[in-house]
C-alpha atoms as a PDB file:
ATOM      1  CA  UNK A   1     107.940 102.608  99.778  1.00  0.00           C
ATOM      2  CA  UNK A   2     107.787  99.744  96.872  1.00  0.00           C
ATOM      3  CA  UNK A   3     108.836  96.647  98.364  1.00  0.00           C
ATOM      4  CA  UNK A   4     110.964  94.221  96.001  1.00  0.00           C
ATOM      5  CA  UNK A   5     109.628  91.404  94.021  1.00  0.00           C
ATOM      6  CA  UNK A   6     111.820  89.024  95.628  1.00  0.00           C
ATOM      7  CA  UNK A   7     110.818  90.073  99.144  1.00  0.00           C
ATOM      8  CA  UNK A   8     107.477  89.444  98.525  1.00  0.00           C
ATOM      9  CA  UNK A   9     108.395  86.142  96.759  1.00  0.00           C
ATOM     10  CA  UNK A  10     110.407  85.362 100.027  1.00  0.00           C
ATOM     11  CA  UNK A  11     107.444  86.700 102.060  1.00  0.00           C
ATOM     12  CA  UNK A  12     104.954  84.336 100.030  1.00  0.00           C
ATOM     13  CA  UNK A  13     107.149  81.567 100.372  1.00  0.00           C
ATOM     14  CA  UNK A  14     107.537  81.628 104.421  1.00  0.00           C
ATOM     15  CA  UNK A  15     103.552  82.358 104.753  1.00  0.00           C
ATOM     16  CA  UNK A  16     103.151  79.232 102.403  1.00  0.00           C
ATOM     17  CA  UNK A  17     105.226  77.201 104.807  1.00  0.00           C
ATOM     18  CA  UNK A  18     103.604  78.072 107.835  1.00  0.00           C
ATOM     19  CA  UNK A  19      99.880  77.626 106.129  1.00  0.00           C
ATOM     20  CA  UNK A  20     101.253  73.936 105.569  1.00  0.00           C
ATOM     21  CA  UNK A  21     103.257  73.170 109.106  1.00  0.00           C
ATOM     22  CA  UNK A  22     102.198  75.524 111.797  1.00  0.00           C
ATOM     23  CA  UNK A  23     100.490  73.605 114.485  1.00  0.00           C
ATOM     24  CA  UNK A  24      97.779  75.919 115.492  1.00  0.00           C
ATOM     25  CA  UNK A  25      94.515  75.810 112.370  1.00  0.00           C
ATOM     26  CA  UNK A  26      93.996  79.516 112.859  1.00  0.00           C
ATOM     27  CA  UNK A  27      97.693  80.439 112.402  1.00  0.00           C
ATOM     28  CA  UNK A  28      97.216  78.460 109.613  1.00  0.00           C
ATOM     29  CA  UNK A  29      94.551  80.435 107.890  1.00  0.00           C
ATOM     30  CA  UNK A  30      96.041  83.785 108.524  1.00  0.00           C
ATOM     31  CA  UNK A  31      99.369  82.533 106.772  1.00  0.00           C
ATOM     32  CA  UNK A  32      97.170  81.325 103.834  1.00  0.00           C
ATOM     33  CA  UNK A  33      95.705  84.648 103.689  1.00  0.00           C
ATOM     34  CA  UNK A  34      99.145  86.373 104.399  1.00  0.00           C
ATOM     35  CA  UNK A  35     100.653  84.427 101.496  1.00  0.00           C
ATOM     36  CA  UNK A  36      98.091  84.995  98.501  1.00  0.00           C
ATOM     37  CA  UNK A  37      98.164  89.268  99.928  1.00  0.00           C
ATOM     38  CA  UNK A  38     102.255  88.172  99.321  1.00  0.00           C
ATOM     39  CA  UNK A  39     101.855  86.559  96.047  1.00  0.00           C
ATOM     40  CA  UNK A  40      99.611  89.602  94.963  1.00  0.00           C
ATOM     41  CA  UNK A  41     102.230  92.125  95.573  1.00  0.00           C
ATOM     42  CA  UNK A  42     104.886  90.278  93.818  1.00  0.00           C
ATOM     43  CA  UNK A  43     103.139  90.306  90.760  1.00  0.00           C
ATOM     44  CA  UNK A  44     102.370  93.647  90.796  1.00  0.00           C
ATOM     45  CA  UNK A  45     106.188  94.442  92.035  1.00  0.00           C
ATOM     46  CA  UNK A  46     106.881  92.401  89.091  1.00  0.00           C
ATOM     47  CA  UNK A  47     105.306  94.263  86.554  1.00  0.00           C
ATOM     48  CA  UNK A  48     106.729  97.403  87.985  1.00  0.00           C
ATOM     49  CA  UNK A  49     110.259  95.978  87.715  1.00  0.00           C
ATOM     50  CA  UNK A  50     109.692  94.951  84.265  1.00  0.00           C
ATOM     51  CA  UNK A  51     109.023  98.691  83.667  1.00  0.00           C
ATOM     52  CA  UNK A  52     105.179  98.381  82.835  1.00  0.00           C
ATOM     53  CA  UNK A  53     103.794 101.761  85.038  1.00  0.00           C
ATOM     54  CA  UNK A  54     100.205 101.290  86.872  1.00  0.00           C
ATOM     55  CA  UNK A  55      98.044 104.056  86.266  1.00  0.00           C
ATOM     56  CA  UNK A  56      98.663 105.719  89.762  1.00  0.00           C
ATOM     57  CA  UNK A  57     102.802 105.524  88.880  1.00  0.00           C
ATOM     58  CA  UNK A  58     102.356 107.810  86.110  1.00  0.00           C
ATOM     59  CA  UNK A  59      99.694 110.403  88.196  1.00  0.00           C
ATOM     60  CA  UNK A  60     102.498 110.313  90.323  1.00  0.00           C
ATOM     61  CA  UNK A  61     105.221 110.907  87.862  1.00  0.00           C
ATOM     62  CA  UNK A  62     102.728 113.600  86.723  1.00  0.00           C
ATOM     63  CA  UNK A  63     102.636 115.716  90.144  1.00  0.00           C
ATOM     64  CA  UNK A  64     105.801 115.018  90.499  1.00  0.00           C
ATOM     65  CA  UNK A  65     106.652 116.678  87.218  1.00  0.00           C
ATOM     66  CA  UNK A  66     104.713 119.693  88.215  1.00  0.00           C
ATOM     67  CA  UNK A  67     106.347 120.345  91.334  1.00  0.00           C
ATOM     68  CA  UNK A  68     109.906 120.595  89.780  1.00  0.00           C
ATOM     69  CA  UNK A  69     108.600 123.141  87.172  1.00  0.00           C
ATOM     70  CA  UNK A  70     107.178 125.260  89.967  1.00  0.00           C
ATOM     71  CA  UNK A  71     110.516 124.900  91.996  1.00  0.00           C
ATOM     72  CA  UNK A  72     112.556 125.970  88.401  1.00  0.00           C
ATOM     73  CA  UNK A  73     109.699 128.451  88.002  1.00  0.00           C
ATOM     74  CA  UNK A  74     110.221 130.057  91.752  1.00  0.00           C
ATOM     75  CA  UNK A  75     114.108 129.648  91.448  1.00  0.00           C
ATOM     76  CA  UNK A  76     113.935 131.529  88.184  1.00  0.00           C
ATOM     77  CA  UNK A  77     111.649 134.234  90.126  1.00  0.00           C
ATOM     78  CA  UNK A  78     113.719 134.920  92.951  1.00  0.00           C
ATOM     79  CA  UNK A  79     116.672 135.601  91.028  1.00  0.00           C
ATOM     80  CA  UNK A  80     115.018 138.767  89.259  1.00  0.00           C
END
């Protein structure tokens, strides 16, 4: 499942805040690290948006592709 660009924007946002204002150092880190992972996702959830297709979204357009010319392929097949 492809999460939203403004979820991870949100997501990024709230790790940001705790990273800043959570009392405990450690929590602190893992929020930092939690909010770049965020901000990483949103870009690429941005380009995907914005219609520009990684290199795995078109193998997986491919195969998908395939598979619905065997189904129309075995549909036309069992009707004989």
């Amino acid at each position: 499942m492809r999460v939203k660009a403004s979820t991870c924007r949100e997501q990024e946002a709230r790790q940001l805040d705790l990273a800043v204002n959570d009392p405990l150092e450690s929590r602190r880190k893992v929020a930092a690290a939690a909010a770049k992972a965020w901000g990483i996702e949103a870009i690429q959830a941005e380009k995907r948006e914005a219609g520009h297709l990684s290199p795995r979204d078109k193998l997986d357009a491919e195969i998908a592709l395939e598979f619905a010319g065997e189904n129309e392929t075995d549909d036309l097949q069992d009707r004989d």
